[in-house]
Protein backbone atom coordinates (compact mmCIF):
# COMPACT_ATOMS: atom_id res chain seq x y z
CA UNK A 1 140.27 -278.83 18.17
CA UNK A 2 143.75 -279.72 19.84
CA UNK A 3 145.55 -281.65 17.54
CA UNK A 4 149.03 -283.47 18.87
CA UNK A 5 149.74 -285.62 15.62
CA UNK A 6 153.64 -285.45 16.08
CA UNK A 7 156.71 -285.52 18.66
CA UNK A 8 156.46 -281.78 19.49
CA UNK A 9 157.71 -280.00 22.47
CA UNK A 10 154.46 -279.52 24.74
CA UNK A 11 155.48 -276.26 26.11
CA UNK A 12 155.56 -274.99 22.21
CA UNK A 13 153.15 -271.74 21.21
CA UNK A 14 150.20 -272.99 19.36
CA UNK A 15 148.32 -272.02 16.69
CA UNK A 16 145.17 -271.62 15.02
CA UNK A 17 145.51 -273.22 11.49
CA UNK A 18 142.73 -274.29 8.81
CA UNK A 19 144.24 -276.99 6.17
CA UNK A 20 142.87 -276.26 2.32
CA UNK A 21 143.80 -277.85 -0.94
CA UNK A 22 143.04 -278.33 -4.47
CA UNK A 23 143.32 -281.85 -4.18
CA UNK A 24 140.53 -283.96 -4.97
CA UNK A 25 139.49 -286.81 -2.34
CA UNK A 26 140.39 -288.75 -0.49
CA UNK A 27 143.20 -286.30 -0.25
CA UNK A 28 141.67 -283.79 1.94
CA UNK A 29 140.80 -282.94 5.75
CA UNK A 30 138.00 -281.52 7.67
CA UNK A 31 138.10 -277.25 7.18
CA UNK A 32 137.63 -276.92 10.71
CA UNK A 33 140.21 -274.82 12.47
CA UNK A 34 142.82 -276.89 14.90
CA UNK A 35 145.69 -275.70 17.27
CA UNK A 36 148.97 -276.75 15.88
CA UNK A 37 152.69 -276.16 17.27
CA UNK A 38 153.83 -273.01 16.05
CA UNK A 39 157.56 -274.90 15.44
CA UNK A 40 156.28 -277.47 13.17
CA UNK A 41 158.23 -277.88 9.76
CA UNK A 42 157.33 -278.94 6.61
CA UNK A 43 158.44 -282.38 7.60
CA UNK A 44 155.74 -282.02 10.86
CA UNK A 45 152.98 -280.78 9.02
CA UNK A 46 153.17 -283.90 6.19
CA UNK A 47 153.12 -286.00 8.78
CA UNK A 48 150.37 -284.18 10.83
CA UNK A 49 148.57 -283.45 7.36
CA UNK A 50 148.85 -287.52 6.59
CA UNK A 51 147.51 -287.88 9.93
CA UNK A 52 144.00 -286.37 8.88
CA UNK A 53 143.74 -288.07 5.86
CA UNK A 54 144.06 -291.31 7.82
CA UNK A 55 141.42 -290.82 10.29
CA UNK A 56 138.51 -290.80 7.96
CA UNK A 57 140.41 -293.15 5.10
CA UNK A 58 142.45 -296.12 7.32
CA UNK A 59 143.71 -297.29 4.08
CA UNK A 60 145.63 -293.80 3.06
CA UNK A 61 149.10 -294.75 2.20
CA UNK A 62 151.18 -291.81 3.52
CA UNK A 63 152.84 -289.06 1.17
CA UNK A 64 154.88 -285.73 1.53
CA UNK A 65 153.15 -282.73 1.47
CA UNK A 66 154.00 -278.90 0.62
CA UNK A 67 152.47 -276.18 2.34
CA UNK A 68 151.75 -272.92 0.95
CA UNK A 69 151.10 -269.28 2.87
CA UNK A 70 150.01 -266.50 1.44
CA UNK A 71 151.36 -268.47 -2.20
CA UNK A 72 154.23 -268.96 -0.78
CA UNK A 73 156.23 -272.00 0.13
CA UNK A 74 157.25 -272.94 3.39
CA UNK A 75 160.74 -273.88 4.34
CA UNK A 76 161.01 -273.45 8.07
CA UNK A 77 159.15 -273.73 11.14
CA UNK A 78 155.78 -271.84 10.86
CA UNK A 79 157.13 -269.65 13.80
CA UNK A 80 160.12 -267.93 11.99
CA UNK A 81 158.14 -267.93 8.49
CA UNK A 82 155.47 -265.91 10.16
CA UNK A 83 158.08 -263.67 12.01
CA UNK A 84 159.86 -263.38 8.44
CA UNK A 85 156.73 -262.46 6.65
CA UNK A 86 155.08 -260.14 9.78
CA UNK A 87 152.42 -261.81 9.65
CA UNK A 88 150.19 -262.30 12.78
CA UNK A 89 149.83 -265.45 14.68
CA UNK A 90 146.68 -264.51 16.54
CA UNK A 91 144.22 -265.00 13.79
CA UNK A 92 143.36 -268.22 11.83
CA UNK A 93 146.19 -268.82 9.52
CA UNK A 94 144.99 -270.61 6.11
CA UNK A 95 147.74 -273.39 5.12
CA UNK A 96 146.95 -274.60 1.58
CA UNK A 97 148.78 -278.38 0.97
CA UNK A 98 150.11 -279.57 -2.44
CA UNK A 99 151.87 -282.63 -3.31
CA UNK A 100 155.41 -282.32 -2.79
CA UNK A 101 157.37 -282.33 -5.80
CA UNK A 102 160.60 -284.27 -6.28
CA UNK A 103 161.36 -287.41 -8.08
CA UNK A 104 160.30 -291.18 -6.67
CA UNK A 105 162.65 -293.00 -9.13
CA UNK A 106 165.60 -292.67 -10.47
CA UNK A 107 165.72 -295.24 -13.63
CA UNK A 108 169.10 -297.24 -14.46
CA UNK A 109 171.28 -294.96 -16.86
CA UNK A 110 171.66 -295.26 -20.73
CA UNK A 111 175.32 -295.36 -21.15
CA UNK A 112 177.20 -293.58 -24.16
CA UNK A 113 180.31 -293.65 -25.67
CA UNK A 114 181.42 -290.25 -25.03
CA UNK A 115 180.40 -286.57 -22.66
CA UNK A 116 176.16 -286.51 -23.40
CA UNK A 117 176.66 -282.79 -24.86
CA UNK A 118 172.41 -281.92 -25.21
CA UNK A 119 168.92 -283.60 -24.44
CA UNK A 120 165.26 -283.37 -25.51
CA UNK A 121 161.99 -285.08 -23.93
CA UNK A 122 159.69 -282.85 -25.36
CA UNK A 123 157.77 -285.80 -27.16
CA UNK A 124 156.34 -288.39 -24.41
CA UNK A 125 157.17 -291.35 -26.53
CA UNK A 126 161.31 -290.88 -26.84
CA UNK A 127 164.13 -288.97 -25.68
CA UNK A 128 166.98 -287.71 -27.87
CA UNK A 129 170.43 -287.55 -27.25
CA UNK A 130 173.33 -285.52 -28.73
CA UNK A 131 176.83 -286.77 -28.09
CA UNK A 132 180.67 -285.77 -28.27
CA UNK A 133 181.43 -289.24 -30.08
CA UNK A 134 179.17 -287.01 -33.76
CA UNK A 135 176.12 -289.22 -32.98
CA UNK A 136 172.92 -288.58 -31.92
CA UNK A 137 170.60 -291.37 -30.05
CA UNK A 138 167.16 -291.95 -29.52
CA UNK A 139 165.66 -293.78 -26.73
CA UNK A 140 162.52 -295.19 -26.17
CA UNK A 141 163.30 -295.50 -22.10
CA UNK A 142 166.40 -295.47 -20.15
CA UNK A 143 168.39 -298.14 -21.71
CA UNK A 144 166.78 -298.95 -24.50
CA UNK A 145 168.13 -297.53 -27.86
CA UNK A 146 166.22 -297.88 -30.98
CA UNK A 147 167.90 -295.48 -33.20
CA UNK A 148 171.69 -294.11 -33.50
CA UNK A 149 171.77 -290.87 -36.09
CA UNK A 150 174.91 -290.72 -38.08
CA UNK A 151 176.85 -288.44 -40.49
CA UNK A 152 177.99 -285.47 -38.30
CA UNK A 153 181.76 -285.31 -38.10
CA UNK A 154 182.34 -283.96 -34.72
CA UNK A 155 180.75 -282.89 -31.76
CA UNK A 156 176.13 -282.47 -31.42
CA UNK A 157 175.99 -279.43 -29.84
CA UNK A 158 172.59 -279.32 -29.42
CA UNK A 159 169.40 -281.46 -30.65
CA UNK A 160 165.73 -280.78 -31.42
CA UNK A 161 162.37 -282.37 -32.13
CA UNK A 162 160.83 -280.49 -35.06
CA UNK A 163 157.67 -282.36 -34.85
CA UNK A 164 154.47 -281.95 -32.60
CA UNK A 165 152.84 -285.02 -30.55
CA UNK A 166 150.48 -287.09 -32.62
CA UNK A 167 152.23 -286.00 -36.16
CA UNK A 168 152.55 -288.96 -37.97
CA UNK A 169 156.61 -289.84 -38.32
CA UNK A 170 159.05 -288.02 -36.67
CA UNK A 171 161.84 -285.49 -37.69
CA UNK A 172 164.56 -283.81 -35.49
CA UNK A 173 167.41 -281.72 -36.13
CA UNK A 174 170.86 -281.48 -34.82
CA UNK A 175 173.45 -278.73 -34.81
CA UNK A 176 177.20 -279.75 -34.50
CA UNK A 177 180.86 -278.53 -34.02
CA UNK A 178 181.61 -279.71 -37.72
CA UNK A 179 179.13 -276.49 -38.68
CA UNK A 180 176.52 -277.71 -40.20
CA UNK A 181 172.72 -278.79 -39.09
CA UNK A 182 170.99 -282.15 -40.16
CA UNK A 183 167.38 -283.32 -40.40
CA UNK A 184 166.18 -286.95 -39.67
CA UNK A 185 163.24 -288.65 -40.25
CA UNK A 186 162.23 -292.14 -38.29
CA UNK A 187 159.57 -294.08 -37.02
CA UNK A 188 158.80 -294.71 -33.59
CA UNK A 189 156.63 -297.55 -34.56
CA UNK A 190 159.66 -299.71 -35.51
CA UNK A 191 159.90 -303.09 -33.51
CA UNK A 192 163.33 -303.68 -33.18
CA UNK A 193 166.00 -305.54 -31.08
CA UNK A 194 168.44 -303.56 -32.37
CA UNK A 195 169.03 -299.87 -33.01
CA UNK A 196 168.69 -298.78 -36.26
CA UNK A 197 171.45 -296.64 -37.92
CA UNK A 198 169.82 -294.19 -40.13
CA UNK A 199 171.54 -291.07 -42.31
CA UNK A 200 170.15 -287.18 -42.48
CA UNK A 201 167.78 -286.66 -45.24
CA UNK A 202 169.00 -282.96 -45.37
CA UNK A 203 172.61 -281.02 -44.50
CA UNK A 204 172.11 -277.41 -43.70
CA UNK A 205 175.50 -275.56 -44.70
CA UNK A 206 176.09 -271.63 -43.82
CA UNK A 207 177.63 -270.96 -40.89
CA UNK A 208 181.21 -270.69 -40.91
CA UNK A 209 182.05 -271.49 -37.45
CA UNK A 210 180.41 -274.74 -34.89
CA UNK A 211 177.02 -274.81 -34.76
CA UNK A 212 175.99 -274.28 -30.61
CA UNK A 213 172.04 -274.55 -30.67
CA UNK A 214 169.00 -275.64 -32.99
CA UNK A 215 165.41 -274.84 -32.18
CA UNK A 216 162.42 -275.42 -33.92
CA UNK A 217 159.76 -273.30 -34.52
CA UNK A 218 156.42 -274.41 -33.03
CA UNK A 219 154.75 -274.91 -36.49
CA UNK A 220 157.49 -277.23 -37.59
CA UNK A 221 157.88 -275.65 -40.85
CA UNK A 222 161.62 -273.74 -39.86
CA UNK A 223 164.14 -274.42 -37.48
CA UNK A 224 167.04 -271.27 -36.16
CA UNK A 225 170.36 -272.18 -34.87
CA UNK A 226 173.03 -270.24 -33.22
CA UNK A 227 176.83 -270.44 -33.86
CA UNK A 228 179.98 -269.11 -33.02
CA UNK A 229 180.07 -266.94 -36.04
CA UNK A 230 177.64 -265.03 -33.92
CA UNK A 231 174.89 -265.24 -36.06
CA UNK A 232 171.67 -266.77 -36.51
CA UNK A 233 170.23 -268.39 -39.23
CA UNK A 234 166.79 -269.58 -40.21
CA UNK A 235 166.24 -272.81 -42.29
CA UNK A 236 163.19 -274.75 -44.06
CA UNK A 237 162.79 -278.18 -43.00
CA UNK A 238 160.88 -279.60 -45.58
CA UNK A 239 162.18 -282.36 -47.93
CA UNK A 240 161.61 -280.56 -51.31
CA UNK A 241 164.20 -278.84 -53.35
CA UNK A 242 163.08 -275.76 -53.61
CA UNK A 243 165.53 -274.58 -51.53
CA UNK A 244 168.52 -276.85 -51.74
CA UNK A 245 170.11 -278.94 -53.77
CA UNK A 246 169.90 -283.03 -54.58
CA UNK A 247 173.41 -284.52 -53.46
CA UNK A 248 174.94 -288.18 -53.56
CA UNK A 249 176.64 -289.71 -51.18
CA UNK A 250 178.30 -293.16 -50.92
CA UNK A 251 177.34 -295.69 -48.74
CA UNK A 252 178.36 -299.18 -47.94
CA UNK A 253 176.11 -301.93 -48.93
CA UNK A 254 176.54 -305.09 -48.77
CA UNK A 255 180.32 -305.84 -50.77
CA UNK A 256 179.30 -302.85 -53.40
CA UNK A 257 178.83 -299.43 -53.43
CA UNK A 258 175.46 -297.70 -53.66
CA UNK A 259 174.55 -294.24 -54.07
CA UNK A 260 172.12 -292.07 -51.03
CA UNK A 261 169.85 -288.85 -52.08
CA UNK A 262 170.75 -286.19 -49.33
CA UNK A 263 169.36 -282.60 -49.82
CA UNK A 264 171.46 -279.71 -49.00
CA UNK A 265 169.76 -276.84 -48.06
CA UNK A 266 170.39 -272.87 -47.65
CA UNK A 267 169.70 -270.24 -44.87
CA UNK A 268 166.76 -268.42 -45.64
CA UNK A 269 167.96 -265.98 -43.13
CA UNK A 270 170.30 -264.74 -41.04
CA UNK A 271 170.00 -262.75 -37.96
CA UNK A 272 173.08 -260.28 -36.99
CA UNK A 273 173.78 -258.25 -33.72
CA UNK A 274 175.10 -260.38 -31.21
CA UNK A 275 179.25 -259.91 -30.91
CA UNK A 276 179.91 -263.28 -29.42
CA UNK A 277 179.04 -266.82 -29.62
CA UNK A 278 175.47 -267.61 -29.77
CA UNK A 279 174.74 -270.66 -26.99
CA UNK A 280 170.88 -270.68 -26.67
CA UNK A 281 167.91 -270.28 -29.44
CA UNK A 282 164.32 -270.43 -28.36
CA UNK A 283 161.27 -270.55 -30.82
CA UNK A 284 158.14 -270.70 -28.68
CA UNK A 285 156.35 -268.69 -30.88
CA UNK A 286 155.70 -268.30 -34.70
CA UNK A 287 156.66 -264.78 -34.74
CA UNK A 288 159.61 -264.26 -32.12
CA UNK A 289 163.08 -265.89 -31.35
CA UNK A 290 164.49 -265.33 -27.81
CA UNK A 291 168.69 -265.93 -28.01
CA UNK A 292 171.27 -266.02 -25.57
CA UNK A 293 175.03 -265.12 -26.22
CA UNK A 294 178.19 -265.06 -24.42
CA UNK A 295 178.20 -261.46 -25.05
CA UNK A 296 176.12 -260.87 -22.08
CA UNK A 297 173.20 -260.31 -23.65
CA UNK A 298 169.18 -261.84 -24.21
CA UNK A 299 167.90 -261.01 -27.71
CA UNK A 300 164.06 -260.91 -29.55
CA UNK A 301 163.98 -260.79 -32.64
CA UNK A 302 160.97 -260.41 -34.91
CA UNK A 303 160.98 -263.79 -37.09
CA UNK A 304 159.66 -262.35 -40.49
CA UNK A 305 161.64 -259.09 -40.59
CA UNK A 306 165.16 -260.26 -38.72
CA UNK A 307 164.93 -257.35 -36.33
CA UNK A 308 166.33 -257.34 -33.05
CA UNK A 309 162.97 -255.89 -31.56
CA UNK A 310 163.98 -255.39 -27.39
CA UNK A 311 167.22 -256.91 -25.21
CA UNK A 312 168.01 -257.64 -22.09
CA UNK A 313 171.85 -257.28 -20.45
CA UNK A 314 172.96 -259.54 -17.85
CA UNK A 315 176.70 -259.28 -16.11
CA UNK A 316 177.39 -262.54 -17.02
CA UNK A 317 178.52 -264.95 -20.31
CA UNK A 318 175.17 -266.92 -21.10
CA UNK A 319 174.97 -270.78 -21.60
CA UNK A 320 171.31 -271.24 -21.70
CA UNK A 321 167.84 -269.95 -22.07
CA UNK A 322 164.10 -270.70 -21.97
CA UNK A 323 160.86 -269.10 -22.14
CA UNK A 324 157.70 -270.16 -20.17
CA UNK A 325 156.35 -269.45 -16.59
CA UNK A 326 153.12 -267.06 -16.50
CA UNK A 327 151.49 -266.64 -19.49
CA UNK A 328 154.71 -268.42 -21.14
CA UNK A 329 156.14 -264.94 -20.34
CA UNK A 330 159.06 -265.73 -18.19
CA UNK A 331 162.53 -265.72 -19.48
CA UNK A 332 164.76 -267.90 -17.78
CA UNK A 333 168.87 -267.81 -18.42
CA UNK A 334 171.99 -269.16 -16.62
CA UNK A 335 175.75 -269.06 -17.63
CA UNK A 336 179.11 -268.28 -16.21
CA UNK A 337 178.33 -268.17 -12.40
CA UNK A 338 175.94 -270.45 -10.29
CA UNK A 339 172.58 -268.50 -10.20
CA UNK A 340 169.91 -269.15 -12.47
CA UNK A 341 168.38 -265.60 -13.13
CA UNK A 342 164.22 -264.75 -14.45
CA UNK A 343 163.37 -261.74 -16.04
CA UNK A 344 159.47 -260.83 -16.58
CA UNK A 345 159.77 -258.56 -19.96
CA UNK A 346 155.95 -257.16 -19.49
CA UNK A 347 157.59 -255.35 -16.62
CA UNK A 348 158.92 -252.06 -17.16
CA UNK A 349 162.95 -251.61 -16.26
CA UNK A 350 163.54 -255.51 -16.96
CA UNK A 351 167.09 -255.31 -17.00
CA UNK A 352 166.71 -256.29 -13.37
CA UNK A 353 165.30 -260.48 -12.54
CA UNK A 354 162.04 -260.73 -11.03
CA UNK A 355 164.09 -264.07 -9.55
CA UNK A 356 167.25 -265.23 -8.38
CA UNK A 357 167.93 -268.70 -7.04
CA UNK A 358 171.78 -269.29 -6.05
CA UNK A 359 171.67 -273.12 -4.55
CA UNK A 360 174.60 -274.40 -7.93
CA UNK A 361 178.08 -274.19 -6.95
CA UNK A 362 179.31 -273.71 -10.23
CA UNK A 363 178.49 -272.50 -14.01
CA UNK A 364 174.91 -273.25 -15.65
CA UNK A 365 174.33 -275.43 -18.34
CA UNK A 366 170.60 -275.72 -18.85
CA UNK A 367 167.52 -274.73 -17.41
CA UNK A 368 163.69 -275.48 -18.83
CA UNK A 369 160.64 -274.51 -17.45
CA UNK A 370 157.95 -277.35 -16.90
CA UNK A 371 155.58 -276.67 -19.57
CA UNK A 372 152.35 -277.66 -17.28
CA UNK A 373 153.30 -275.08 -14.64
CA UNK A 374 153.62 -271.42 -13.97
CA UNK A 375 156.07 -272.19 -11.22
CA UNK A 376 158.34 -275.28 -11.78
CA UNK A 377 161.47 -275.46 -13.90
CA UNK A 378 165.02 -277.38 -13.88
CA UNK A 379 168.70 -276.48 -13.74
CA UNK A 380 171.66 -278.44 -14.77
CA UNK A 381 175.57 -277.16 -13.68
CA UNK A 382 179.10 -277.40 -13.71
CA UNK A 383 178.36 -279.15 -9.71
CA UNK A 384 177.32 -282.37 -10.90
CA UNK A 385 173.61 -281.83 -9.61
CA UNK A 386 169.86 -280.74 -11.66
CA UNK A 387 167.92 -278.87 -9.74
CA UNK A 388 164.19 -278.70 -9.04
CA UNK A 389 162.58 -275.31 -8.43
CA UNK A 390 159.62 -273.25 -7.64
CA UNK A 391 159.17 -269.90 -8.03
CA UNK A 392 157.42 -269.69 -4.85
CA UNK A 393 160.68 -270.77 -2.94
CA UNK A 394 164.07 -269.44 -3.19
CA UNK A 395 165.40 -273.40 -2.15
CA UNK A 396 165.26 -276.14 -4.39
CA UNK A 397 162.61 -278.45 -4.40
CA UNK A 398 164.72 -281.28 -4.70
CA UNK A 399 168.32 -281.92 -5.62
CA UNK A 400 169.10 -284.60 -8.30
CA UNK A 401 172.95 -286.25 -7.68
CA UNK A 402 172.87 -288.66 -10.27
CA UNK A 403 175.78 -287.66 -12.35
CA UNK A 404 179.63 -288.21 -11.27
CA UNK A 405 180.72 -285.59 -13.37
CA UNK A 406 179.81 -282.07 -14.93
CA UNK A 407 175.97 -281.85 -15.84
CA UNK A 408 175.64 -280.62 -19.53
CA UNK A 409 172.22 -280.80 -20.47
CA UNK A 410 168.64 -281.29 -18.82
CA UNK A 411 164.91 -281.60 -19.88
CA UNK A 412 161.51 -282.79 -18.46
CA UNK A 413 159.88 -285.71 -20.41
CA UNK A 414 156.59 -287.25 -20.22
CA UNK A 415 155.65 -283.89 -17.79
CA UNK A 416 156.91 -286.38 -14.37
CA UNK A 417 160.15 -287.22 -14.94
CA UNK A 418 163.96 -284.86 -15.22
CA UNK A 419 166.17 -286.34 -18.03
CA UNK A 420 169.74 -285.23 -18.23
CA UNK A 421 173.62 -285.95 -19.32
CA UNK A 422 177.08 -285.08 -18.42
CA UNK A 423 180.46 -285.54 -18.78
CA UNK A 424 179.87 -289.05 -17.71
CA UNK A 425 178.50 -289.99 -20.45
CA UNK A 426 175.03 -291.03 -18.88
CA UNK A 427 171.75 -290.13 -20.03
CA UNK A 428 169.85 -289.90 -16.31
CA UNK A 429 165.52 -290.05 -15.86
CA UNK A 430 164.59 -289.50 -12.25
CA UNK A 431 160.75 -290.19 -12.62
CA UNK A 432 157.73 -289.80 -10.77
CA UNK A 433 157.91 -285.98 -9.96
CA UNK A 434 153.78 -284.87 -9.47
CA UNK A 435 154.26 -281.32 -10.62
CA UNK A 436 150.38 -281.32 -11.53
C-alpha cells in the first residue's frame, strides 16, 4: 500500500514500514506493510498514524503520537535516524507508536508567601509544600489550601509523607534550617473553607547544624534526614514515649493561656562518612538508604547496622537523588552543573552513568523517577524549566516553563500530572501527562 497521508515532497525515498502498538482499540491500524516518506518526522508520522485510526473510526479525535525503533525513540526524520543507527532501509522497518507524553494542562498556581523550598505528591489525594516563610502547606488541588503546618522557626528544607495510600489519617514530616524535624498528623477528610492551622505532635532534636532532607522509610515506622553536620540520623515516628520525652508548650487560646502536649524525640541512629553537607536521603527500601552529599559522593548504607555498604563518586557537588527505573534499580542524581546523570549499580565499574541528558542550562535541583515507569522521570533547575524525560531519548519529552524564577523542587502526583516550586513562590501542576 502507498500511503500519502501528509504534505511530503513527492520525489522523497520511500519506505516499507509496519505500524504496531500496545494500545488497545480503537487506537490501532491495519499490520499491513505501507510505503511511507523516508523524511517524515515525528510530527508526520502522528499525523499519518492519526490518519489510520480515522479511516476505520470517523469519530477518532486526533492525538500525538511517539514512535519507537528498535526501543528507541525517534527524534528526527526516519532517514537520518536510520543512517544514525545503520540500520537498513530495504527491509520492512517495524515502528511501534505510544502516546506521546507531555502535559495537556497546566492548572492556575497556588501562591505562597515566600521561595517554595521542597514538594511531595506521592499521595493522590494532596500535595505538600515546604516554604522559606517556616511553614509547610497542604493542598488538596492547585489553589486550594486546607492545612498550613506551623512551629518551625526558619526555613522547610525538605518535606515528606510518612504514610502509605489508604492508611487511615495522615502524618508527614518536615526537616528545616532551624535543625530540627517535626511530625504532623491531619485529616484529609476535613470539610473546610478555611485552612486549618495545626502544630507538630513530635520535635526531633540532634543535629547540630540545618536540617537539608527527610525521607521516610517505606514501612512508615522511621524516617532519616540529612544535615549539614554531615550526618544522618534515623528517627521513630510513632507517638509513644518510649523514645522521647512529654513537653509543654504555650499556646494562645481564646484571651488565656493553655498548655499543648508535644513529644520530643531522639535519634536512634546516626550514620557518619560523608565530609560535606548531606542534600538528598532516599528510603525506598526497608533495609537500605541511598544519600547524596556535596562531597561528591552517592552513599548505601545498610539501615540496621549503619554501614556504608558500596559508593559511587561523581565530579560534581550533589543537590538531589532518587532511586527507581528498572527493577527500581536506577539511581538518578543532579547538582552543581546542568546534566542529570543515571548510574545502574548491578553493573560492574558503576562509577561511570549508564545516562546522561544535558538539555538544563544551569544547576539541578530535583529529579524523581515516575514510579509507574521504567523510563520516565522529571528534572527541576537553576533555568527556570522541569523537564520531562525518557530514557529511550537523550531530548526531553517536553519542557515545562511555568516558573519566572529558579525551580527548587519537583514531583509527579496522581501518576499524570508534574508538581513543582521556585523562587517565585508558586506551587505549579501541569496535568494530563499519559505516561501509562
Amino acid at each position: 500500500m502507498d500511503i500519502d497521508g501528509v504534505n511530503e515532497e513527492e520525489n522523497s525515498r520511500r519506505v516499507q514500514v509496519r505500524f504496531v502498538t500496545k494500545l488497545k482499540p480503537p487506537m490501532t491500524v491495519p499490520p499491513s506493510p505501507i510505503a511511507i516518506p523516508s523524511n517524515l518526522t515525528r510530527l508526520g508520522l502522528s499525523t499519518l498514524v492519526n490518519n489510520l485510526i480515522q479511516n476505520g473510526n470517523p469519530d477518532w479525535n486526533t492525538q500525538p503520537f511517539d514512535f519507537l525503533i528498535d526501543g528507541e525513540l525517534v527524534r528526527m526524520s526516519l532517514d537520518k535516524f536510520l543512517l544514525a543507527k545503520s540500520i537498513s532501509a530495504e527491509k520492512i522497518l517495524e515502528i511501534e507508536y505510544i502516546k506521546a507524553v507531555a502535559p495537556r494542562k497546566e492548572e492556575e498556581p497556588s501562591l505562597h508567601d515566600d521561595w517554595v523550598s521542597s514538594v511531595d505528591g506521592s499521595d493522590p489525594r494532596f500535595i505538600v509544600t515546604g516554604c522559606y516563610d517556616s511553614l509547610a502547606r497542604v493542598w488538596k488541588a492547585a489553589g486550594e489550601c486546607t492545612h498550613i503546618l506551623e512551629g518551625h522557626s526558619d526555613v522547610i528544607a525538605s518535606v515528606g509523607v510518612i504514610n502509605q495510600k489508604g492508611v487511615e489519617g495522615i502524618t508527614v514530616a518536615t526537616a528545616s534550617k532551624d535543625r530540627t524535624l517535626r511530625l504532623w498528623k491531619f485529616d484529609t477528610e476535613d470539610s473546610i473553607n478555611n485552612p486549618i492551622r495545626i502544630r507538630a505532635f513530635k520535635i526531633l532534636r540532634g543535629h547540630t547544624k540545618s536540617v537539608q532532607c527527610v525521607a521516610a522509610q517505606n514501612t512508615g515506622d522511621m524516617v532519616c534526614s540529612g544535615s549539614w553536620d554531615n550526618t544522618i540520623k534515623l528517627w521513630q515516628t510513632n507517638d509513644s514515649q518510649s523514645d522521647g520525652d512529654l513537653v509543654s508548650i504555650k499556646k494562645r487560646k481564646g484571651n488565656g493561656q493553655a498548655d499543648e502536649s508535644q513529644l520530643e524525640g531522639e535519634a536512634v541512629s546516626t550514620l557518619v562518612g560523608h565530609t560535606q553537607c548531606i542534600s538528598s536521603v532516599v528510603w525506598p527500601q526497608q533495609e537500605t538508604i541511598y544519600s547524596a552529599s556535596w562531597d561528591h559522593s552517592i552513599r548505601l548504607w545498610d539501615a540496621e547496622t549503619g554501614k556504608n555498604s558500596s559508593d559511587i563518586f561523581c565530579t560534581k557537588v550533589l543537590n538531589c537523588l532518587d532511586v527507581g527505573g528498572e527493577s527500581s534499580a536506577l539511581i538518578a542524581a543532579g547538582g552543581s552543573d546542568p546534566i542529570l546523570r543515571i548510574w545502574d549499580p548491578r553493573k560492574p565499574g558503576t562509577s561511570a552513568p549508564v545516562f546522561q541528558f544535558s538539555s538544563h542550562t544551569s544547576w539541578i535541583s530535583a529529579c524523581k523517577w515516575h514510579d509507574k515507569s521504567w523510563f520516565h522521570l522529571v528534572s527541576s533547575s537553576y533555568d527556570g524549566k522541569v523537564m520531562l524525560w525518557d530514557l529511550r531519548t537523550a531530548w526531553p519529552l517536553a519542557v515545562i516553563e511555568s516558573h519566572k524564577d529558579k525551580v527548587l523542587c519537583a514531583d509527579w502526583w496522581k501518576g499524570d500530572s508534574i508538581i513543582s516550586g521556585g523562587a517565585d513562590s508558586k506551587l505549579c501542576v501541569s496535568s494530563g501527562i499519559s505516561v501509562l
